[in-house]
N, C-alpha and C. Protein backbone atom coordinates (compact mmCIF):
# COMPACT_ATOMS: atom_id res chain seq x y z
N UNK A 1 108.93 131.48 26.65
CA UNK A 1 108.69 130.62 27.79
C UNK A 1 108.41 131.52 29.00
N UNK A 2 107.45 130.98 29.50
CA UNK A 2 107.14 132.14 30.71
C UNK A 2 108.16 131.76 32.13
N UNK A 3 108.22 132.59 32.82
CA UNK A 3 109.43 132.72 34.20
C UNK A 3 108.30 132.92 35.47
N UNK A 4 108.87 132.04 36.28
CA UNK A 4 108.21 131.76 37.43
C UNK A 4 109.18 131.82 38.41
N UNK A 5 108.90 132.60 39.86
CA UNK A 5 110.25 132.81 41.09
C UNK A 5 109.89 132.07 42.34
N UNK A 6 110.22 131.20 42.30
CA UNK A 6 109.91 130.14 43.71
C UNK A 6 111.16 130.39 44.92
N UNK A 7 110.59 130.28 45.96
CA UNK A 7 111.68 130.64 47.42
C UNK A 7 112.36 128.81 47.65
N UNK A 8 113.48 128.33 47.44
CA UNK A 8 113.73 127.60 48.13
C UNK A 8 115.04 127.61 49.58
N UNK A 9 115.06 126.75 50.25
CA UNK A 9 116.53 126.96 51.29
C UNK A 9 117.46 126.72 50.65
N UNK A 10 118.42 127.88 51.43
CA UNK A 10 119.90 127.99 50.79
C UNK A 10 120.72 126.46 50.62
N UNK A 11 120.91 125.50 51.60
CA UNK A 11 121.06 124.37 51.66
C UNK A 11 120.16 123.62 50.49
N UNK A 12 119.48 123.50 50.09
CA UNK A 12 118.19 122.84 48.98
C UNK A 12 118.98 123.32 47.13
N UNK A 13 118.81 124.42 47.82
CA UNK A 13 119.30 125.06 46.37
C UNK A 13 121.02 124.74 45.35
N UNK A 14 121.63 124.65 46.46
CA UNK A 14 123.13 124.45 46.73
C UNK A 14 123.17 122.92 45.81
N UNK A 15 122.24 122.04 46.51
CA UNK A 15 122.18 120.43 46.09
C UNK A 15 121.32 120.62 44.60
N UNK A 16 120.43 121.54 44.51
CA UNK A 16 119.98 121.64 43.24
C UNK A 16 121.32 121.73 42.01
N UNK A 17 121.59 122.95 42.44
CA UNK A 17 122.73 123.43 41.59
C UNK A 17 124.03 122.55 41.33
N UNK A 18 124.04 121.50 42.18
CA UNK A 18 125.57 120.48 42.36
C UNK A 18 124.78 119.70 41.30
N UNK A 19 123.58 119.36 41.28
CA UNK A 19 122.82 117.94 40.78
C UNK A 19 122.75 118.56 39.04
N UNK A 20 122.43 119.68 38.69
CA UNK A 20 122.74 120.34 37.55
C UNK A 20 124.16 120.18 36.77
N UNK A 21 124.86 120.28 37.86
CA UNK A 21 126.65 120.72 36.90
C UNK A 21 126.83 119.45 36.79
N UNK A 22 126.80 118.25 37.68
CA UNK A 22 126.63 116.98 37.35
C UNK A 22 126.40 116.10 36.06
N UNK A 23 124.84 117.06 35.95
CA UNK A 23 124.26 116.36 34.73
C UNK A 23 124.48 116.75 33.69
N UNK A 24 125.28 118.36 34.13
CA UNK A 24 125.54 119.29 32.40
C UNK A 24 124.19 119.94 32.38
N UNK A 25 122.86 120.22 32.83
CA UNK A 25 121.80 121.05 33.16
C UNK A 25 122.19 122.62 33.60
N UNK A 26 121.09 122.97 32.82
CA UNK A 26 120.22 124.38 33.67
C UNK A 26 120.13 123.97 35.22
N UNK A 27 120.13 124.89 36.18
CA UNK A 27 118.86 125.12 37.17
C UNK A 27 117.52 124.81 36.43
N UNK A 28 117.25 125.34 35.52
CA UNK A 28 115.63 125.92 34.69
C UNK A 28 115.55 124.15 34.70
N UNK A 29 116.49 123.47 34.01
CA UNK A 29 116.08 122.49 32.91
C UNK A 29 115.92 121.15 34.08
N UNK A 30 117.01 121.25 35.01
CA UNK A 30 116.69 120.40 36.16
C UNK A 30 115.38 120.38 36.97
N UNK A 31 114.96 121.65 37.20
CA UNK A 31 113.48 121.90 37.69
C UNK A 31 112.25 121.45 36.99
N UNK A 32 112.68 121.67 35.80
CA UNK A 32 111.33 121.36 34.80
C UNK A 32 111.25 120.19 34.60
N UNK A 33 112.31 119.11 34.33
CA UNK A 33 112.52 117.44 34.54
C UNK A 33 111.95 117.22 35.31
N UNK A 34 112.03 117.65 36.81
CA UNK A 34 111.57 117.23 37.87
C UNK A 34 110.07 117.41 37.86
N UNK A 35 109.57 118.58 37.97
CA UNK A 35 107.67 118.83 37.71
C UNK A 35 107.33 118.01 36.16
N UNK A 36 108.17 118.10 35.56
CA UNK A 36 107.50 116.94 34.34
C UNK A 36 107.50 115.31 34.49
N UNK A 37 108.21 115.15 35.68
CA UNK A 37 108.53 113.87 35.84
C UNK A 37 107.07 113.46 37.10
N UNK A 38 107.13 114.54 38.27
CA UNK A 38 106.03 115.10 39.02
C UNK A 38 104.43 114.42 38.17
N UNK A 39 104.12 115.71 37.55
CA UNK A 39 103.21 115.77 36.85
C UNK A 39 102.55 114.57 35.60
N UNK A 40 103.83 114.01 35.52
CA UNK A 40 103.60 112.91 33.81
C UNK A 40 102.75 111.64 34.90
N UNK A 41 102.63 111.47 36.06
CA UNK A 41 102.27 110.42 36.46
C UNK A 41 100.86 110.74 36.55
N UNK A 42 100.12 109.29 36.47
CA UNK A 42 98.70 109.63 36.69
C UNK A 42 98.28 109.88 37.77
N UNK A 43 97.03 110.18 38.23
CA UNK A 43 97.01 110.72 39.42
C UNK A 43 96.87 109.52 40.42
N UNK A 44 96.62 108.00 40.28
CA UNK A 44 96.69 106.90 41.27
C UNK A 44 97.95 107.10 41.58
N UNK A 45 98.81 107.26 40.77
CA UNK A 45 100.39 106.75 40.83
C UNK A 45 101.03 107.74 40.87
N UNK A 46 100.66 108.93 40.78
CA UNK A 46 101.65 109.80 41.27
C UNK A 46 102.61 109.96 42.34
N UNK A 47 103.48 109.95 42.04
CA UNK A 47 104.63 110.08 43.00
C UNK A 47 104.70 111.50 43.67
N UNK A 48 105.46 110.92 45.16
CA UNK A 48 105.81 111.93 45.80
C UNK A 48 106.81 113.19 45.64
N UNK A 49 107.26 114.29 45.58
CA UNK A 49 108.37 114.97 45.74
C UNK A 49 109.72 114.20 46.41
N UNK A 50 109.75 113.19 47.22
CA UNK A 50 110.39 112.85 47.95
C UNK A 50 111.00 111.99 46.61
N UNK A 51 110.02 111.37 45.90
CA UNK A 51 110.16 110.29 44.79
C UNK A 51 111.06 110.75 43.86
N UNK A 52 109.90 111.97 43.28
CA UNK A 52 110.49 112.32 41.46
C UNK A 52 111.89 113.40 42.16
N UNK A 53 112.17 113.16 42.91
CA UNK A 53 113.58 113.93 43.22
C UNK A 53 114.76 112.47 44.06
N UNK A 54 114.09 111.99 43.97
CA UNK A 54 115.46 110.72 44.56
C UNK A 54 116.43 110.33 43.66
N UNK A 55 116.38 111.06 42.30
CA UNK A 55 117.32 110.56 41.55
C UNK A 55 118.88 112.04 42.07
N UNK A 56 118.19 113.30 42.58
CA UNK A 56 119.01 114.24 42.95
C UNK A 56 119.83 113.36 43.93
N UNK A 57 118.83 113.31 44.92
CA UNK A 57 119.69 112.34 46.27
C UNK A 57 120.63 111.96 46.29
N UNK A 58 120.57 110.85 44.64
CA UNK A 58 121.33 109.89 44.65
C UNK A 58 122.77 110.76 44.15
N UNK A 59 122.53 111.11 43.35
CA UNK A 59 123.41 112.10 42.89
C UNK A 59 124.34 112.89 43.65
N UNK A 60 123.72 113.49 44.84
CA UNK A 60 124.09 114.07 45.96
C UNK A 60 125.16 113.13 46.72
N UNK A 61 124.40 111.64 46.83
CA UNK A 61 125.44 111.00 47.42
C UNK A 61 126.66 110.59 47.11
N UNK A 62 126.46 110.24 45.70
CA UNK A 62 127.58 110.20 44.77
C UNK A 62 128.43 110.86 44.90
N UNK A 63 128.42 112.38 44.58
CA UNK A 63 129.20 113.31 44.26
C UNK A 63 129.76 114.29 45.87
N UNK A 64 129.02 114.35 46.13
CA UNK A 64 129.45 115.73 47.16
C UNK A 64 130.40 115.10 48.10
N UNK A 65 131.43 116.02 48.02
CA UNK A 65 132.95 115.93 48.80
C UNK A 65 133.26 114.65 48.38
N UNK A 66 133.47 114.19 46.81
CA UNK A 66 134.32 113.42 46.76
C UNK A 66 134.98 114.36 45.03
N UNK A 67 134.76 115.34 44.67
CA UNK A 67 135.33 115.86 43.81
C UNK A 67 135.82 117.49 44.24
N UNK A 68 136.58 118.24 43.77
CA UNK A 68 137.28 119.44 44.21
C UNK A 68 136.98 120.30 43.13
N UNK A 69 135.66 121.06 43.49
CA UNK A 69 135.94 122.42 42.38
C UNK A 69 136.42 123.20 41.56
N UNK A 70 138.00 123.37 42.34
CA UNK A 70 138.64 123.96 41.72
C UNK A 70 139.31 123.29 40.76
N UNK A 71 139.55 121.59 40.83
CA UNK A 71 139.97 120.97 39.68
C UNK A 71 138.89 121.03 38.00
N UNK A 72 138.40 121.25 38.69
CA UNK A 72 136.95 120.96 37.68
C UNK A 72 137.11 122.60 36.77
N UNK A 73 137.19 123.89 37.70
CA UNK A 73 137.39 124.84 36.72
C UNK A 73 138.94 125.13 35.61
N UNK A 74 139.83 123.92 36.28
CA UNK A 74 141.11 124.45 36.01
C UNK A 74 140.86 123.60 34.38
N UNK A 75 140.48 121.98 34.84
CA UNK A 75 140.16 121.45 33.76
C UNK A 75 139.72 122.26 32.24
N UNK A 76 138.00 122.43 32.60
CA UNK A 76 137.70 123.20 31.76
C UNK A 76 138.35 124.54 31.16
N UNK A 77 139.20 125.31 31.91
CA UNK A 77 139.82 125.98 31.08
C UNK A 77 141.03 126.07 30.57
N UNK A 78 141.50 124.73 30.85
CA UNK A 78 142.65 124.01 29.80
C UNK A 78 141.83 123.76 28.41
N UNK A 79 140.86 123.34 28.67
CA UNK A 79 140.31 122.22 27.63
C UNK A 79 139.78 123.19 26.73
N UNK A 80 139.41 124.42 27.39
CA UNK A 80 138.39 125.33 26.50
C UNK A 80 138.96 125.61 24.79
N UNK A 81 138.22 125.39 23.79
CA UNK A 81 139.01 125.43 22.56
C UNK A 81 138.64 126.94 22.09
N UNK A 82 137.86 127.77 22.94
CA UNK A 82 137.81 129.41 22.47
C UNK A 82 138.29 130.47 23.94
């Protein structure tokens, strides 16, 4: 698979990466959803960036500052079976 290095803002990236652990995603795999989701539309109907990313948003709204990090790592490494 070929590797591509895009600049985004530190703030942008942050919500990328929350919207990933969320879903159980890559960075890689969240990005590529998104340009495949981008791209799969025809070109009348193509959606905006603003669009094929409103499902992050939502996500964003959901989640951020209503869960605690550090519960989340303590969890998982109770749970870890290796």
């Amino acid at each position: 698979m070929a590797k591509i290095m895009i600049s985004l803002p530190q703030e942008f990236l942050k919500k990328v990466d929350l919207a990933a652990k969320a879903q159980g995603r890559s960075r890689s795999e969240l990005t590529r959803e998104a340009l495949r989701t981008l791209l799969s539309e025809s070109q009348g109907d193509r959606r905006s960036w603003k669009e094929a990313l409103a499902p992050l948003k939502e996500l964003e709204r959901q989640w951020v500052g209503r869960w605690n990090s550090t519960d989340i790592v303590h969890y998982y490494r109770a749970t870890d079976p290796g």
